[in-house]
C-alpha atoms as a PDB file:
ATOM      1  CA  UNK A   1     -18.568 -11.097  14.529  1.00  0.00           C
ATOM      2  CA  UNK A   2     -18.250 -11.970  10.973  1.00  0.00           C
ATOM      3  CA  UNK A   3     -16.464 -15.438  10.974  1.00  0.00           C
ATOM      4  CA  UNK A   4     -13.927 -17.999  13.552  1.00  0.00           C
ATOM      5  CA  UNK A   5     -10.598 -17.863  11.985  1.00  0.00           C
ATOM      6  CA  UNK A   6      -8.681 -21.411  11.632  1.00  0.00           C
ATOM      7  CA  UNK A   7      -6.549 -20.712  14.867  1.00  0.00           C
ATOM      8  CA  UNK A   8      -7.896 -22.367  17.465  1.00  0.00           C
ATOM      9  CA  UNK A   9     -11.794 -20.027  17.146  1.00  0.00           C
ATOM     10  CA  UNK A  10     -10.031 -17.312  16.692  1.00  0.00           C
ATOM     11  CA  UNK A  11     -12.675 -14.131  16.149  1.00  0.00           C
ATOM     12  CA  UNK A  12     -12.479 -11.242  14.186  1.00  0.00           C
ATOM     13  CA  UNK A  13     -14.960  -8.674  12.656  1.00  0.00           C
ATOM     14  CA  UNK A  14     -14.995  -5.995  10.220  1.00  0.00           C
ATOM     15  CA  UNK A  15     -17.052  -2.796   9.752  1.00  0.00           C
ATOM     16  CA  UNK A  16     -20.372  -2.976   8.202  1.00  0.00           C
ATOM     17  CA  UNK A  17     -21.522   0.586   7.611  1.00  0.00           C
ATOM     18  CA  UNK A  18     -18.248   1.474   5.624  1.00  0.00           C
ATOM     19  CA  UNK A  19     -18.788   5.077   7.014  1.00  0.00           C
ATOM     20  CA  UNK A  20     -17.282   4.078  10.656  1.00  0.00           C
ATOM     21  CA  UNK A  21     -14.886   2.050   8.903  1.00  0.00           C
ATOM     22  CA  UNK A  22     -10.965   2.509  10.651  1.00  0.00           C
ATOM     23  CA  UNK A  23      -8.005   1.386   9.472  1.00  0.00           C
ATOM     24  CA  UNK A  24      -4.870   0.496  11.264  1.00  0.00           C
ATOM     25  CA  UNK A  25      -0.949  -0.663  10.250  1.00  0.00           C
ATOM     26  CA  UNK A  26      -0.233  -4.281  11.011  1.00  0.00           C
ATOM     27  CA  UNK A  27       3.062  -4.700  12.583  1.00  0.00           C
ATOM     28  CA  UNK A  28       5.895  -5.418  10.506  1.00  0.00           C
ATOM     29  CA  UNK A  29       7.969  -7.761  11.469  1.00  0.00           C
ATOM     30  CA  UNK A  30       5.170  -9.680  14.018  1.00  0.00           C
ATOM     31  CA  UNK A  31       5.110  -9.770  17.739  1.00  0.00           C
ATOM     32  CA  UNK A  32       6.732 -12.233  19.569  1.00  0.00           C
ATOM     33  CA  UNK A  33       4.307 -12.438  21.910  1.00  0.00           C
ATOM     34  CA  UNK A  34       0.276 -11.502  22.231  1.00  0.00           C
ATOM     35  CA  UNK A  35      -1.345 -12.279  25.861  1.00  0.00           C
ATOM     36  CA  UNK A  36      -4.249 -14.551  25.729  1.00  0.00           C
ATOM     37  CA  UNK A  37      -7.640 -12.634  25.465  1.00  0.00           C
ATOM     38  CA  UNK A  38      -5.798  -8.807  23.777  1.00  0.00           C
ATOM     39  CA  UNK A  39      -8.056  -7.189  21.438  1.00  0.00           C
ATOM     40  CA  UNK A  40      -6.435  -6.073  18.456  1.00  0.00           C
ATOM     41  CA  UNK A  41      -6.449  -4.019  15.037  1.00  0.00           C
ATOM     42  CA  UNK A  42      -5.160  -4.551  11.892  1.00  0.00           C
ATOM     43  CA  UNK A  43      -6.576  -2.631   8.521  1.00  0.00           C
ATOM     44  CA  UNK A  44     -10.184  -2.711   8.742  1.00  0.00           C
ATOM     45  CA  UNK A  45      -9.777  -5.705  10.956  1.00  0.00           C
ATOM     46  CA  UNK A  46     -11.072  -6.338  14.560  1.00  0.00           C
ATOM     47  CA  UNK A  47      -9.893  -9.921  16.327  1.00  0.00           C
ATOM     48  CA  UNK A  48      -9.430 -11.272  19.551  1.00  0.00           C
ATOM     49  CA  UNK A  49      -6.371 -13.619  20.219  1.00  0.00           C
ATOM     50  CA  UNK A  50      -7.635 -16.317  22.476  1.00  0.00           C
ATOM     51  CA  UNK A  51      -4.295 -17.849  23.446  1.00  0.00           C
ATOM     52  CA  UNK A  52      -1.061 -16.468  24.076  1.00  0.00           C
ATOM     53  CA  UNK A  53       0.574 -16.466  20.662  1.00  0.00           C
ATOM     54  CA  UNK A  54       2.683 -14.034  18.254  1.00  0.00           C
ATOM     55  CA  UNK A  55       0.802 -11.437  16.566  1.00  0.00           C
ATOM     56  CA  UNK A  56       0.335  -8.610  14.178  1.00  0.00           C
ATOM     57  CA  UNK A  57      -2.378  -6.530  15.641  1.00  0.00           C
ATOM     58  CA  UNK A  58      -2.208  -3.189  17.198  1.00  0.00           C
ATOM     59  CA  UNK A  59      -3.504  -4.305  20.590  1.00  0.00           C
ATOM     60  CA  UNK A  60      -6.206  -1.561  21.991  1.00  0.00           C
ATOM     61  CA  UNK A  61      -7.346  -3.635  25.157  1.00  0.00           C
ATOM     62  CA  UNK A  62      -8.088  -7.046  26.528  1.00  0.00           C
ATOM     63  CA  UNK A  63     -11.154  -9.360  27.374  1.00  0.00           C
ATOM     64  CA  UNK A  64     -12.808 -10.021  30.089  1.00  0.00           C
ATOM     65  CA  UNK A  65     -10.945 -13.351  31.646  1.00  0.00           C
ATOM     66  CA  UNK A  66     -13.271 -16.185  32.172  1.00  0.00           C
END
């Protein structure tokens, strides 16, 4: 994890051997909705959304709920 985001500890990461780096679309125009604990891409971009909330990621999975 590289830094908490200012939404509410909102995680993300990014690559850091730039030889596994992948890169993903963001959606255009956002999601209305993201379930709470969805995994998601965007450019060279990993985040977790931790509450339900719109979104821009290409979602590839979810958390495990605690």
């Amino acid at each position: 994890m590289i830094d908490i985001g200012f939404y509410r500890s909102y995680p993300f990461s990014i690559p850091l051997n730039i030889k596994y780096r992948l890169s993903v679309p963001k959606y255009n125009p956002y999601r209305a909705y993201t379930p709470d604990d969805s995994c998601g891409f965007r450019r060279n971009y990993v985040a977790i959304y931790p509450i339900e909330s719109p979104g821009d990621y290409q979602l590839f999975g979810r958390t495990i709920p605690t």
